[in-house]
Structure formats: C-alpha cells, structure tokens
C-alpha atoms as a PDB file:
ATOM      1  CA  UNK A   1     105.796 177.402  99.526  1.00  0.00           C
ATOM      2  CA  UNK A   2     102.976 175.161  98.930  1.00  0.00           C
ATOM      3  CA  UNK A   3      99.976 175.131  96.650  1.00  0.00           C
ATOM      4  CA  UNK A   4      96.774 174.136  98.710  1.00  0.00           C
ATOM      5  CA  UNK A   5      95.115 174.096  95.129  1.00  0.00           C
ATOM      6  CA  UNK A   6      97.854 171.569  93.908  1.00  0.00           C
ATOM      7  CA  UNK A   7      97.929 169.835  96.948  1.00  0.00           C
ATOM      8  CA  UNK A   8      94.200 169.783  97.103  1.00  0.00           C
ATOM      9  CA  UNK A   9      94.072 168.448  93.241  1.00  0.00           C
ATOM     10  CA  UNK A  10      96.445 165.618  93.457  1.00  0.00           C
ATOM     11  CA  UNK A  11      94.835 164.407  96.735  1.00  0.00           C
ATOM     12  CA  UNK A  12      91.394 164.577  94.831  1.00  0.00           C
ATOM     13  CA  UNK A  13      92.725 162.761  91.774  1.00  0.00           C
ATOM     14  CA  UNK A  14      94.170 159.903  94.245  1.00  0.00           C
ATOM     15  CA  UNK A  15      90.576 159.734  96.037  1.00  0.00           C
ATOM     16  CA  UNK A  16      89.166 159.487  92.720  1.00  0.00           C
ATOM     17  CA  UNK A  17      91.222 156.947  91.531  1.00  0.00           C
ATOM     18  CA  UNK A  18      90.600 154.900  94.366  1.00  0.00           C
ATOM     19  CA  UNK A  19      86.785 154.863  93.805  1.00  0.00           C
ATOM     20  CA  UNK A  20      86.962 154.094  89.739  1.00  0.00           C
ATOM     21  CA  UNK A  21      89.108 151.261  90.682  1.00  0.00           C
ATOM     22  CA  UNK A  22      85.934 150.195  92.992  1.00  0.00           C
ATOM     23  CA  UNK A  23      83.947 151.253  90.545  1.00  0.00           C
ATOM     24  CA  UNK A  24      85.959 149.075  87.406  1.00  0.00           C
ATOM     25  CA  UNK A  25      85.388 146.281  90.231  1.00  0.00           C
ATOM     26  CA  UNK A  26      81.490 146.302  90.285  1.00  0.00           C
ATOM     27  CA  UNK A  27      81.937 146.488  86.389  1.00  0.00           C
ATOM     28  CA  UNK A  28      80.801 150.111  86.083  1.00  0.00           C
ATOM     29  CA  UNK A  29      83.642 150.770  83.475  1.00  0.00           C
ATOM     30  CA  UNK A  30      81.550 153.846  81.797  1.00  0.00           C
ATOM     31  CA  UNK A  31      80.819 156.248  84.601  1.00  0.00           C
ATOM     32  CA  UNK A  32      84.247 154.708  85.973  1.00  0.00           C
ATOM     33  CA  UNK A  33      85.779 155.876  82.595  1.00  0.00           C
ATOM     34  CA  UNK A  34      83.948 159.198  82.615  1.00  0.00           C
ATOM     35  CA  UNK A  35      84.763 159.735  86.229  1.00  0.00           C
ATOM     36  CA  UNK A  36      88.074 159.474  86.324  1.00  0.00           C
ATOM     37  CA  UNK A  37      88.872 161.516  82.683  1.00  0.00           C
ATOM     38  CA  UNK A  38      86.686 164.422  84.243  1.00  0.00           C
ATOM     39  CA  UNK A  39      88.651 164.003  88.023  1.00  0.00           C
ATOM     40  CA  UNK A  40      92.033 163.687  87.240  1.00  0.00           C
ATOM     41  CA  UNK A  41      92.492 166.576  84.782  1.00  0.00           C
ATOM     42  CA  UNK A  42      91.379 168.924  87.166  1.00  0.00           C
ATOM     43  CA  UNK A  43      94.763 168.640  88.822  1.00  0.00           C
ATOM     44  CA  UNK A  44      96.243 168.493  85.064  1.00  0.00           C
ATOM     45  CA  UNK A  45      94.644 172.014  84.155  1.00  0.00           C
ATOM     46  CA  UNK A  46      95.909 173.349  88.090  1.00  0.00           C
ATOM     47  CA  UNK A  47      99.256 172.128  87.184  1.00  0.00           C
ATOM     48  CA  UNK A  48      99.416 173.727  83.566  1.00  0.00           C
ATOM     49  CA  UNK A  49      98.153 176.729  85.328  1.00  0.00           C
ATOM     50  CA  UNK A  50     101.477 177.249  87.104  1.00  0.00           C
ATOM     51  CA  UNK A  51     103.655 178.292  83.672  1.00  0.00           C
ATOM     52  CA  UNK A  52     100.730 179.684  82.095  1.00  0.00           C
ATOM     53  CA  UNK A  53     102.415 182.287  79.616  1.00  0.00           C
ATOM     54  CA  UNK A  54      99.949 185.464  80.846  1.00  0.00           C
ATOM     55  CA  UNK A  55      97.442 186.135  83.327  1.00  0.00           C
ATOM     56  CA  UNK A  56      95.137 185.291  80.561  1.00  0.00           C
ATOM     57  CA  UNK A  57      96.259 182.039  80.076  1.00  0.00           C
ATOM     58  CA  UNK A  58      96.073 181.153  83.631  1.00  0.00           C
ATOM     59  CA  UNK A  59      92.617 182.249  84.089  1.00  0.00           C
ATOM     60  CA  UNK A  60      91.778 180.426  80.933  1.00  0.00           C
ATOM     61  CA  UNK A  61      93.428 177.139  82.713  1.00  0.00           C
ATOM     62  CA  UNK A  62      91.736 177.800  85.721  1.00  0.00           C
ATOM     63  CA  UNK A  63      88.075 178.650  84.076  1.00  0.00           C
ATOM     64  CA  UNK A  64      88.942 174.403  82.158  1.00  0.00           C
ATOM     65  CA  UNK A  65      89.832 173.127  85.795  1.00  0.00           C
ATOM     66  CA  UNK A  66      86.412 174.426  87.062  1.00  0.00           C
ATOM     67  CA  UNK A  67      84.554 173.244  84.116  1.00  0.00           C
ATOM     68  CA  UNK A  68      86.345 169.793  84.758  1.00  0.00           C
ATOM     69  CA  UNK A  69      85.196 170.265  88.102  1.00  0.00           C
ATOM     70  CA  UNK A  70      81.707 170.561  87.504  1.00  0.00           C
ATOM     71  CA  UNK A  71      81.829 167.638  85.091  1.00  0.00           C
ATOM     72  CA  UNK A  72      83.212 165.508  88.128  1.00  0.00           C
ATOM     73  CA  UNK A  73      80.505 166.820  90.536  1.00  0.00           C
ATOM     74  CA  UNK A  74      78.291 165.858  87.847  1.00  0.00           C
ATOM     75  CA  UNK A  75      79.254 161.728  87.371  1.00  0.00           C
ATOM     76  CA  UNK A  76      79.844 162.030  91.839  1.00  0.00           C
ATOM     77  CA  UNK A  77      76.046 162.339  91.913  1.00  0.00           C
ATOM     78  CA  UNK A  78      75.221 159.880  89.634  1.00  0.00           C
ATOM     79  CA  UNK A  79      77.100 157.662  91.498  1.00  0.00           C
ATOM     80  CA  UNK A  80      75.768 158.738  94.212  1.00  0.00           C
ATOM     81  CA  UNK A  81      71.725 158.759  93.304  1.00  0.00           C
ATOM     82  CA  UNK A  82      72.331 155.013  92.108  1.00  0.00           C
ATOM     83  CA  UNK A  83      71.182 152.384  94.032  1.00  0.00           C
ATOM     84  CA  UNK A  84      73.525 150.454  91.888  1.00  0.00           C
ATOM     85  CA  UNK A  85      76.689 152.090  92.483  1.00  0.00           C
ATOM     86  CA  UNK A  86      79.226 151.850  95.490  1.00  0.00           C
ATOM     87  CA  UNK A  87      78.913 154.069  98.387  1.00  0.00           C
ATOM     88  CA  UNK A  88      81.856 156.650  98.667  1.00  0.00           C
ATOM     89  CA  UNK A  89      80.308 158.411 102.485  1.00  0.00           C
ATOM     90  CA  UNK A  90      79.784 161.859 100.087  1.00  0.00           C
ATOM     91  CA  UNK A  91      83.769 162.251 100.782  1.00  0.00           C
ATOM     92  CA  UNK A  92      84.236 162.725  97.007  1.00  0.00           C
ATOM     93  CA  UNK A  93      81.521 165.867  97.453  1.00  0.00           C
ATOM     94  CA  UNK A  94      83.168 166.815  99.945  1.00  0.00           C
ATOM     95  CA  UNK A  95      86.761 166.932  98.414  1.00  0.00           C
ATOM     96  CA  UNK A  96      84.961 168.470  95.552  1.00  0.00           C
ATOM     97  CA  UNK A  97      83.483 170.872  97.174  1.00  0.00           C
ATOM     98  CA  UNK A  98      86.928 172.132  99.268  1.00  0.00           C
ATOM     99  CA  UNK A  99      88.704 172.441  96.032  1.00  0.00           C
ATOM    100  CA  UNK A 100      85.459 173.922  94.119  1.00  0.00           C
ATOM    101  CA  UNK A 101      86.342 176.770  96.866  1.00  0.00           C
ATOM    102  CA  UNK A 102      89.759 177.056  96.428  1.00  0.00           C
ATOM    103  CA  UNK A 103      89.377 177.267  92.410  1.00  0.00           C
ATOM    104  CA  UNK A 104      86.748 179.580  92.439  1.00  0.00           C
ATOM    105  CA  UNK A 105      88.402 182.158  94.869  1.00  0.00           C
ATOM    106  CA  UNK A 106      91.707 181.982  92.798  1.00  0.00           C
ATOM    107  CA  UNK A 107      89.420 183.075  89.613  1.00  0.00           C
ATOM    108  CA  UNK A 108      88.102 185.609  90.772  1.00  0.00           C
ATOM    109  CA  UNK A 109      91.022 187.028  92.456  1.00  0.00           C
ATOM    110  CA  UNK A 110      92.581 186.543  89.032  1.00  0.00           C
ATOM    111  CA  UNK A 111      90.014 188.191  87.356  1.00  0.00           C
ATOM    112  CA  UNK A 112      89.626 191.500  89.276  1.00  0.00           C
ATOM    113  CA  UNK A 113      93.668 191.271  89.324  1.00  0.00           C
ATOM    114  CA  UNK A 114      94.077 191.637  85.523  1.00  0.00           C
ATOM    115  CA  UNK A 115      90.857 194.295  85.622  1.00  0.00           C
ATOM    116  CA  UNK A 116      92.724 196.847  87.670  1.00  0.00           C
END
C-alpha cells in the first residue's frame, strides 16, 4: 500500500534538490544550504515516522516534519521575494503546500486518535 505522505516527501526533496543545485549555480550557496537541510529532512522525519516506537513518538516525528516544513516554506519565499534569486513558477509552494495538507491532516488524526 502506498504512502502519499512518503511519496509526496521524496518527490518534494527531489524538486528541492533540483532548485539548490540551480541555486549553488547562481552562487547562492547559503539559502541553497539552508534550503535544502530544511527540505530534505522533511521526508527524513516522514520516514522515521513509520517505526516510531508509540503513537507518541510518531506524532512527535510528525509535529519535527511540519516544523521542517515551515522552515522550507520559509527560505521558498525568500527565494521567491528576491529579485536576485532563480524563478522556480511557485511549484515548490505548491508541492509545499500539498504535503503541508497531507502532514497536517495525519496530526491531527493522530492526535484525536491517541485522545480517545
């Protein structure tokens, strides 16, 4: 059965790569840095998720992958506010914003799960 919020993740990491590798090309090796740390471990905390040890610990993985999330959203509009920076056509806020949807539905599912 698949994941759609590990198949979202990895497909987000790979679009992310792709632009801090633009981004590394324009010289733009901070934000580039930042961008990718921040994008890539989203699908790192999804995939830890998946043997978390107790409902706890998955919600706690989850709750880090959103928080990465935001971080990512964060250095997308920076990019994307700069007159300086490569244009990505918003499809990294986009992807963002699909798998912003997918993680927050799974945490709160989770947490009114473990409440009842």
């Amino acid at each position: 059965m698949k994941n759609p919020a590990v198949e979202k993740s990895i497909e987000f990491a790979l679009l992310i790569i792709e632009y801090c590798e633009v981004l590394e090309n324009t010289r733009k090796f901070v934000v580039s840095n930042q961008l990718l740390k921040a994008g890539t471990s989203i699908g790192a905390c999804i995939h830890e998720a998946q043997n978390a040890e107790s409902k706890a610990d998955f919600i706690h993985k989850i709750k880090i992958a959103t928080k990465e999330l935001e971080e990512t959203k964060y250095w997308i509009i920076l990019c994307r506010k700069s007159k300086f920076y490569p244009d990505d056509n918003l499809q990294l806020s986009e992807k963002a914003k699909e798998l912003g949807l997918i993680l927050y539905k799974i945490l709160s599912t989770s947490i009114k799960s473990r409440k009842n």
